[in-house]
Protein backbone atom coordinates (compact mmCIF):
# COMPACT_ATOMS: atom_id res chain seq x y z
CA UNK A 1 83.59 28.57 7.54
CA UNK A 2 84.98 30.74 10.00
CA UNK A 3 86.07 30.84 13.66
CA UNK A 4 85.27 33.33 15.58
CA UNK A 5 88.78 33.15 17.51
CA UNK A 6 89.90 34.37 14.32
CA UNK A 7 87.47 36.90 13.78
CA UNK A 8 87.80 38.52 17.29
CA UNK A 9 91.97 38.87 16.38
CA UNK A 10 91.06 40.68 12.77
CA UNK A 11 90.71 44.85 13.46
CA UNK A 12 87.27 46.49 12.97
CA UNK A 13 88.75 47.33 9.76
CA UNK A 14 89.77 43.57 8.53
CA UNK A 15 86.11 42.67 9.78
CA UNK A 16 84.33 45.79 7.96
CA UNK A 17 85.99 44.56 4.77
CA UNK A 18 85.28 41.07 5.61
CA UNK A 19 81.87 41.33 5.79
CA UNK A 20 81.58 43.30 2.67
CA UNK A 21 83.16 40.45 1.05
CA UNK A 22 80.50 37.84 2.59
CA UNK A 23 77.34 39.98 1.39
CA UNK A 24 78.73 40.59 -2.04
CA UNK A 25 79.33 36.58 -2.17
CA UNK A 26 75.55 36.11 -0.98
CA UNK A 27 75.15 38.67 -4.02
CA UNK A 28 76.22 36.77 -6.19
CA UNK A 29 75.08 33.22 -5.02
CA UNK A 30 71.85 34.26 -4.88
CA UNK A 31 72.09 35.56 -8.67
CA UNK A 32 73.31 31.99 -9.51
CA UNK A 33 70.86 30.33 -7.41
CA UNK A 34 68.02 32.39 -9.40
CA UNK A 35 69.77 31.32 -12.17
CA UNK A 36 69.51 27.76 -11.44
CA UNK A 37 73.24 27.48 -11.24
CA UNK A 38 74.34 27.04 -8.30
CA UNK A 39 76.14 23.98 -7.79
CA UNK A 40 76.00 24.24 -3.51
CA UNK A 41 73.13 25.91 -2.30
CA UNK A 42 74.13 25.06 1.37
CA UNK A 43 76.76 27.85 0.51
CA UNK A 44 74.03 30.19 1.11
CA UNK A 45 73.44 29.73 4.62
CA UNK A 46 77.21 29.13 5.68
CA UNK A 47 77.90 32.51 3.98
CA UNK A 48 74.79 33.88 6.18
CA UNK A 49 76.03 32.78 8.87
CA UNK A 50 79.47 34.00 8.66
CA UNK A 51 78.11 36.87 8.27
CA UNK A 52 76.08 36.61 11.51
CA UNK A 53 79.34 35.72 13.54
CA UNK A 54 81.31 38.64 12.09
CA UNK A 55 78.28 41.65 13.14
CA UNK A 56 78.10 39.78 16.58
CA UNK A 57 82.11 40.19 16.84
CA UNK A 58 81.43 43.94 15.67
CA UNK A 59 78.77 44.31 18.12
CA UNK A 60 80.97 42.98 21.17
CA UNK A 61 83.11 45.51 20.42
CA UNK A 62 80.82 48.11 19.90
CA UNK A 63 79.22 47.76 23.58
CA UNK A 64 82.44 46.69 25.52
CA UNK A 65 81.94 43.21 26.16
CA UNK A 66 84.98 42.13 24.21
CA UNK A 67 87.76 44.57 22.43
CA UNK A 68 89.01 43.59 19.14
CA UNK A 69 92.61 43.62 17.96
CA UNK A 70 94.17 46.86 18.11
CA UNK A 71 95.52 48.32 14.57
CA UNK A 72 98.90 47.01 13.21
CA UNK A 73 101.84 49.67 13.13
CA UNK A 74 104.00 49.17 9.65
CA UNK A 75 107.49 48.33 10.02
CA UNK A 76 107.72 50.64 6.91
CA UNK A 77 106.00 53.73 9.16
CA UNK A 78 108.88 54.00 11.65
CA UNK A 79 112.13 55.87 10.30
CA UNK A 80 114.01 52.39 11.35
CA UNK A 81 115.73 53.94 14.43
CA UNK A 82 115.05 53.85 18.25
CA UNK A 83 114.99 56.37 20.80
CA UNK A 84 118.13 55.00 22.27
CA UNK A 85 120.12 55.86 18.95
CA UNK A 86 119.07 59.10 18.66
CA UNK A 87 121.49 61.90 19.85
């Protein structure tokens, strides 16, 4: 299950990706469940709502009410020296 503290740290790239992850889980849960294998159907509505809480973070973002985390610089992308070294 997640928080949404955690969710509201993630980019809108981490969450984009995260909720394609949660609706191709309720994919295939729902495949099993048709199938009559599906060993936890409570799954099904935890995944749904995880779902829920990641659009709502997506949506506080999208109209201002909260801002999500801005995007990660790599170590890797900087040449490794600082402006002071430079000469």
């Amino acid at each position: 299950m997640l928080k949404v503290k955690a969710l509201r740290e993630m980019t809108r790239v981490e969450l984009l990706q995260r909720k394609s992850e949660l609706e191709e889980e309720t994919f295939n849960l729902n495949m099993r469940r048709s199938l009559k294998q599906l060993d936890n159907p409570l799954r099904l509505r935890q995944v749904g709502r995880d779902i829920a809480k990641v659009m709502t973070v997506l949506n506080e973002d999208k109209l201002g009410i909260r801002k999500l985390a801005e995007e990660k610089t790599s170590v890797l992308s900087s040449s490794g020296t600082t402006g002071k070294d430079k000469k």
